[in-house]
C-alpha atoms as a PDB file:
ATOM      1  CA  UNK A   1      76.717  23.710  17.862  1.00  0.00           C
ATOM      2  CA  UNK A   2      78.383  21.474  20.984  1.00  0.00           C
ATOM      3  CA  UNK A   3      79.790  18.211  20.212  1.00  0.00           C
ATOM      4  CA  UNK A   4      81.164  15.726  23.209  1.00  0.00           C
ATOM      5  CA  UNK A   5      84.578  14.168  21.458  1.00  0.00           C
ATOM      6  CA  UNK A   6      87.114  11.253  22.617  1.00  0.00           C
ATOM      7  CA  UNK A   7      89.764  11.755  20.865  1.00  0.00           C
ATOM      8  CA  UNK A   8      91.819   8.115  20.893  1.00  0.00           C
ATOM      9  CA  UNK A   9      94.646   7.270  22.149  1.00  0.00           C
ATOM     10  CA  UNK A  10      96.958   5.266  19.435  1.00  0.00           C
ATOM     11  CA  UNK A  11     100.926   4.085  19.529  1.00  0.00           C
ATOM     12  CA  UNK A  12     102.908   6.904  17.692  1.00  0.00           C
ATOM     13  CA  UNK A  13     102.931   5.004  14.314  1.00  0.00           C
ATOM     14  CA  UNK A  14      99.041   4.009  14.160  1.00  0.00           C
ATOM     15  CA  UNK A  15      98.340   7.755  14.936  1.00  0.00           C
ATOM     16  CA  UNK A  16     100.535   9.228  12.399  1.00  0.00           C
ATOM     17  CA  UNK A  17      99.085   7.029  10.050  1.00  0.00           C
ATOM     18  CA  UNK A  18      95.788   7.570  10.791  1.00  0.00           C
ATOM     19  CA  UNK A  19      95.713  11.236  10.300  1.00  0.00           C
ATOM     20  CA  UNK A  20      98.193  10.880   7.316  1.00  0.00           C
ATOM     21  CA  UNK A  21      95.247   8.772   6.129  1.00  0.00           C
ATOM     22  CA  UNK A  22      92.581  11.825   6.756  1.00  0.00           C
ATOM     23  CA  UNK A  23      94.649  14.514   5.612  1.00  0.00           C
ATOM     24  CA  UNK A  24      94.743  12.492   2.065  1.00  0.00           C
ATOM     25  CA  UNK A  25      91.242  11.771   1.815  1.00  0.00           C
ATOM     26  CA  UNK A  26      89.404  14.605   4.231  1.00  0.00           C
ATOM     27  CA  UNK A  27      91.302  17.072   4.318  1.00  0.00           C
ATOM     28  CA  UNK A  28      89.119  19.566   5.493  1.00  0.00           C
ATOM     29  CA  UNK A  29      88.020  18.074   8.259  1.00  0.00           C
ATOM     30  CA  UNK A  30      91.614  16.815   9.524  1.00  0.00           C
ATOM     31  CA  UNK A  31      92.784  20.359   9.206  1.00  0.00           C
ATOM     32  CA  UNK A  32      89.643  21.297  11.625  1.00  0.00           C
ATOM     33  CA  UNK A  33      89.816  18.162  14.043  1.00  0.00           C
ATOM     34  CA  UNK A  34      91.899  15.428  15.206  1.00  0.00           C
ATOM     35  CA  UNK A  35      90.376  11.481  14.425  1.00  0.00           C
ATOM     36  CA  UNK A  36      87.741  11.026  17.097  1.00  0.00           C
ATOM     37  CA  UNK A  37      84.546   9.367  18.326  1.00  0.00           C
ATOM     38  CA  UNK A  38      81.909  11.565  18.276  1.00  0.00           C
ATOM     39  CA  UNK A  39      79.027  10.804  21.337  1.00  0.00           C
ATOM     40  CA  UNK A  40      77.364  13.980  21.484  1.00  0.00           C
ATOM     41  CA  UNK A  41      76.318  15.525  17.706  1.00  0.00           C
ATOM     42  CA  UNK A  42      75.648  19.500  17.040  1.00  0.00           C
ATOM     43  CA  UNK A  43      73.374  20.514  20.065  1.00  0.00           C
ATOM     44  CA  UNK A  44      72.292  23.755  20.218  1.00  0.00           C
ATOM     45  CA  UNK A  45      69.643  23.801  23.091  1.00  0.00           C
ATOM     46  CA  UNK A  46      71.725  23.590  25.940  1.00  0.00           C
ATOM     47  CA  UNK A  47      75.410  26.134  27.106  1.00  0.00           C
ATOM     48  CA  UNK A  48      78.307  24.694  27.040  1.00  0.00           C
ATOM     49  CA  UNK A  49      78.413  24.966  30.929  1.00  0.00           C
ATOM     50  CA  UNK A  50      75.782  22.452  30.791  1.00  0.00           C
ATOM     51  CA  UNK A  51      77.350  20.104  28.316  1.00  0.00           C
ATOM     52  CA  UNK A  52      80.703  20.061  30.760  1.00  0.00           C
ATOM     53  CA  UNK A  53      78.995  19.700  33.570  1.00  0.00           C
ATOM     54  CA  UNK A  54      77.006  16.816  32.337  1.00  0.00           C
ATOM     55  CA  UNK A  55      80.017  15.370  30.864  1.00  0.00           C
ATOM     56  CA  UNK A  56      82.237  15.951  34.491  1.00  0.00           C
ATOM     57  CA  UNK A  57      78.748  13.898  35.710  1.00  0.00           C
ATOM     58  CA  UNK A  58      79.300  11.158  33.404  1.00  0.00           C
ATOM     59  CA  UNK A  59      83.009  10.954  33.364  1.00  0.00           C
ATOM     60  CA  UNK A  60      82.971  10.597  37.072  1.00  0.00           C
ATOM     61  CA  UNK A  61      81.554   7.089  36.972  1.00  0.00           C
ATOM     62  CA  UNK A  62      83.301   5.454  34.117  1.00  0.00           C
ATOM     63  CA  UNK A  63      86.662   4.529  33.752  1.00  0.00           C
ATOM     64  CA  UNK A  64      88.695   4.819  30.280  1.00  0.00           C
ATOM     65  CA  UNK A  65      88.245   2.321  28.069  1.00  0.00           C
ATOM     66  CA  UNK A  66      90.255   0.230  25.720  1.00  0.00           C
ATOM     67  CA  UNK A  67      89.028  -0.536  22.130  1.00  0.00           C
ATOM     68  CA  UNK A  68      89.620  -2.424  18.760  1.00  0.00           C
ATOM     69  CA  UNK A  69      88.600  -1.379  15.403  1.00  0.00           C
ATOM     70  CA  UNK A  70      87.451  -4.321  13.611  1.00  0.00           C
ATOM     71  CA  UNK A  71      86.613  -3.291  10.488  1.00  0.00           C
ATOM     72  CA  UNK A  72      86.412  -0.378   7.446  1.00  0.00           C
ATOM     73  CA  UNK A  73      82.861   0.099   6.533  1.00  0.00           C
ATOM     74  CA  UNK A  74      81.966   2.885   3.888  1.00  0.00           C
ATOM     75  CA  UNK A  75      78.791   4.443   4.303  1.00  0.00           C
ATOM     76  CA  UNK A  76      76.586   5.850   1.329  1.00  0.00           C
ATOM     77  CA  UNK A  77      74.357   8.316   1.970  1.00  0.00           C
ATOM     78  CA  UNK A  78      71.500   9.606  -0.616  1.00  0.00           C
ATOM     79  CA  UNK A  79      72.027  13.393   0.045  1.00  0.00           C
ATOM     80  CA  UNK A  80      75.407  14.714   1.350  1.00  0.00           C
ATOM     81  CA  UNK A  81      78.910  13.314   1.594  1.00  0.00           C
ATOM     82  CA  UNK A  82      79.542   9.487   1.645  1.00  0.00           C
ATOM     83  CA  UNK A  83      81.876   8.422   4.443  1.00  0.00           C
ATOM     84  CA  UNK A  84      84.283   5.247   5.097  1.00  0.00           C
ATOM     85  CA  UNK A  85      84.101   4.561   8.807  1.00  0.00           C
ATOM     86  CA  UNK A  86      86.502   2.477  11.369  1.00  0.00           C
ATOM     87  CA  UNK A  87      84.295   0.634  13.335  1.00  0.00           C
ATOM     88  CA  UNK A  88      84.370  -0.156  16.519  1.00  0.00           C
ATOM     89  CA  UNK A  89      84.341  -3.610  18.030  1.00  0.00           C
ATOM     90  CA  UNK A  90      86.263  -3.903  21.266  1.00  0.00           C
ATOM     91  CA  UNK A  91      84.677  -0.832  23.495  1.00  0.00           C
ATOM     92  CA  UNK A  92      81.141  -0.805  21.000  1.00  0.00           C
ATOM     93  CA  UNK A  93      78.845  -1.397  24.086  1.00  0.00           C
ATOM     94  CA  UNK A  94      80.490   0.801  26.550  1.00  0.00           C
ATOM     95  CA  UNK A  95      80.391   3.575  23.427  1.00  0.00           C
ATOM     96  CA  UNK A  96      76.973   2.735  23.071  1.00  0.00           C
ATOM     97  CA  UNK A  97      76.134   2.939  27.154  1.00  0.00           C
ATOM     98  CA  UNK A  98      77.939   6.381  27.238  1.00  0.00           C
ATOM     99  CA  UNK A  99      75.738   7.862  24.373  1.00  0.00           C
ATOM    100  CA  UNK A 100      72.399   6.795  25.715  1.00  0.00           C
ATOM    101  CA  UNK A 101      73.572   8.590  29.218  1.00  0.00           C
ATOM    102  CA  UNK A 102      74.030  11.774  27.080  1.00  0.00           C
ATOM    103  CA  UNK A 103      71.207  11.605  25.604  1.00  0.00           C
ATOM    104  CA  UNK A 104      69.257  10.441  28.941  1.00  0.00           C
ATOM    105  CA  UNK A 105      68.364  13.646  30.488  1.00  0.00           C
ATOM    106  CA  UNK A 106      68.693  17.215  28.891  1.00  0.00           C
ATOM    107  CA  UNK A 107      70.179  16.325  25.221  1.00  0.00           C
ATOM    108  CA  UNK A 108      66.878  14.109  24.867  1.00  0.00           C
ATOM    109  CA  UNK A 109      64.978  16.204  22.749  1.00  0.00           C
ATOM    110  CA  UNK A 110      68.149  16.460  20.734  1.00  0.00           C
ATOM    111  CA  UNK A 111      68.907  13.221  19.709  1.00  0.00           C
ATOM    112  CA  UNK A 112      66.902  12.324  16.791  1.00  0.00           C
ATOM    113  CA  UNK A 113      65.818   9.219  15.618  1.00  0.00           C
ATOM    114  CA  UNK A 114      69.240   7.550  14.734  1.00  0.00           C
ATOM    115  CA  UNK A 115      70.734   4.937  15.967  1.00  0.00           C
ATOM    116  CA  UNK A 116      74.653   5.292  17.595  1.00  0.00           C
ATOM    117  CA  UNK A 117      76.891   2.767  16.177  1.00  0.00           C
ATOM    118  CA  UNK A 118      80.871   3.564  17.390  1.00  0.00           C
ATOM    119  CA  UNK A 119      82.882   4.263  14.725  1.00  0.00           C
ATOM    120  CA  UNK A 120      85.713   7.014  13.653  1.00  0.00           C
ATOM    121  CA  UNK A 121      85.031   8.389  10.195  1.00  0.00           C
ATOM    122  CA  UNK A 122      88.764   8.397   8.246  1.00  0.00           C
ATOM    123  CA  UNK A 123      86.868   9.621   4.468  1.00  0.00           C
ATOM    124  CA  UNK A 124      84.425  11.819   3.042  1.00  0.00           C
ATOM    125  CA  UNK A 125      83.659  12.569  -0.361  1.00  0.00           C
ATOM    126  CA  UNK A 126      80.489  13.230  -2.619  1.00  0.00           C
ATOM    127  CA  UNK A 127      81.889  10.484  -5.224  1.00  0.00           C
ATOM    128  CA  UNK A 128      81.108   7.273  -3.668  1.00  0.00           C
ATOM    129  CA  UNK A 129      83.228   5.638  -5.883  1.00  0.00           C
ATOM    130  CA  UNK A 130      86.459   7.640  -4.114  1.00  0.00           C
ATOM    131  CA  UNK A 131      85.467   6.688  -1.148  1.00  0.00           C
ATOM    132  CA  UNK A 132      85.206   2.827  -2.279  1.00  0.00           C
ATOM    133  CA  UNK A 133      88.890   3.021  -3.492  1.00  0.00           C
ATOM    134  CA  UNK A 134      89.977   4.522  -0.274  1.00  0.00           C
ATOM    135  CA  UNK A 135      88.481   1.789   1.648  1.00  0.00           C
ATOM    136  CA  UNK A 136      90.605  -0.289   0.124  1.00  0.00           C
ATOM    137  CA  UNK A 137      93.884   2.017   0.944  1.00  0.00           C
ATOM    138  CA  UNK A 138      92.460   1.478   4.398  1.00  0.00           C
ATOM    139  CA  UNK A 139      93.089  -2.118   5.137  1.00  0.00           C
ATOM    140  CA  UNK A 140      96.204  -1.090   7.485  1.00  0.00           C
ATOM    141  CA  UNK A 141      94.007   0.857   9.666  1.00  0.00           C
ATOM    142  CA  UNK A 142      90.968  -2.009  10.733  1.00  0.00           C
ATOM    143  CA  UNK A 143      92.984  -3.627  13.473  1.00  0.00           C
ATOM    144  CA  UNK A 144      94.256  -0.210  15.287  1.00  0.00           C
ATOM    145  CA  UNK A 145      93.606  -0.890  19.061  1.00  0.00           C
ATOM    146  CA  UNK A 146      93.960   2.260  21.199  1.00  0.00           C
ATOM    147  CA  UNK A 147      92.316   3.833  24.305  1.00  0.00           C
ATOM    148  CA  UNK A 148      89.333   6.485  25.207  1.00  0.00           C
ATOM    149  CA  UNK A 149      89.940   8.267  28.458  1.00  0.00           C
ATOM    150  CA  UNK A 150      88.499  12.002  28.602  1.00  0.00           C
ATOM    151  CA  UNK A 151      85.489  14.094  27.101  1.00  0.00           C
ATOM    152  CA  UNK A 152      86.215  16.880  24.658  1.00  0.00           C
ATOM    153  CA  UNK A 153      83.869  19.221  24.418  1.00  0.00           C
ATOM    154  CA  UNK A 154      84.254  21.339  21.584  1.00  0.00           C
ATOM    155  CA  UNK A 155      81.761  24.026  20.113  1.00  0.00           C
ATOM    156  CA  UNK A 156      81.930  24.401  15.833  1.00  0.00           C
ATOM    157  CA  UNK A 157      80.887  27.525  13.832  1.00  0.00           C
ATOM    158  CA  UNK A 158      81.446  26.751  10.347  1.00  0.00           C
ATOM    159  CA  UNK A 159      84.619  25.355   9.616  1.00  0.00           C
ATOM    160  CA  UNK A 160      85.887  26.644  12.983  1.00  0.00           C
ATOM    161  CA  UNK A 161      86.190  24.299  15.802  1.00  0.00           C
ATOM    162  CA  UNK A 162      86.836  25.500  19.477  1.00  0.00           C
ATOM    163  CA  UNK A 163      88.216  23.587  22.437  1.00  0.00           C
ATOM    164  CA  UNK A 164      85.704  24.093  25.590  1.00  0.00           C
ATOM    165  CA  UNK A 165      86.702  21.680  28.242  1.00  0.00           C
ATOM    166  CA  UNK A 166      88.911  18.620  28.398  1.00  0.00           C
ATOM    167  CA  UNK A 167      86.939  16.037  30.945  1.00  0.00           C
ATOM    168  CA  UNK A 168      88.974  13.202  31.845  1.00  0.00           C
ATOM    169  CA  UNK A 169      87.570  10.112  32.785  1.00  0.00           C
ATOM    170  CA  UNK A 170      87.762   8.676  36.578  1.00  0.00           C
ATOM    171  CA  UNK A 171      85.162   6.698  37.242  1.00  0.00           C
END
């Protein structure tokens, strides 16, 4: 599966915290991949020559972007892992913009039916009730301001994630 990435762009002590912050309460995931915002999820139907090509496209007409988190939000699912998210405020409708172009053209029959709200996810855990506490532990982290300026396109197998391309952004 191809994801597209941006991996932010945080002052030294908001980024060590951050992924301190993951490694506590995802560690699997942290081990496998830096904090990001995901705009492209798990395709399969298209190479990852396409993907980069699409995202050189893209990345050619926008310009990096600053952006606030604004808020910790956890996120219960019925099936699956819960999650505690840092939402995006600052940057939400360029994030937004930048997903819909993605999913414009060949991704479209890819997308699914939801909707794209910005957001880094900092927790997962089956026990919602973890994840509640953690939210809590997570106060620090909700007014982290930082900048977006490449693609990352990145294929995963598994627990395995590889680096594809590196697209900044120049628009």
């Amino acid at each position: 599966m191809l994801f597209v990435l941006c991996y932010p762009r945080l002052g030294t002590h908001e980024e060590a915290a951050l992924e301190a912050f993951r490694r506590k309460h995802e560690p699997m995931r942290a081990n496998m991949v830096r904090a990001h915002v995901t705009l492209v999820f798990g395709v399969r139907h298209v190479s990852p020559d396409t993907l980069t090509r699409l995202a050189e496209a893209i990345a050619s007409k926008t310009a990096p972007l600053e952006f606030s988190i604004d808020k910790v939000e956890v996120k219960a699912h019925e099936q699956g892992d819960h999650n505690l998210f840092l939402k995006i405020d600052k940057g939400r409708d360029a994030l937004i913009a930048l997903n819909r172009a993605f999913y414009a053209g060949e991704l479209s029959p890819e997308r699914g039916g939801i909707e794209f709200d910005p957001h880094i996810t900092i927790a997962s855990n089956a026990d919602l009730t973890a994840v509640a506490k953690a939210a809590s532990e997570a106060q620090p982290l909700s007014a982290m301001v930082g900048r977006l300026d490449a693609f990352d396109i990145v294929a995963r197998d598994g627990h395995t994630l590889t680096e594809i391309a590196t697209v900044p952004l120049v628009g």
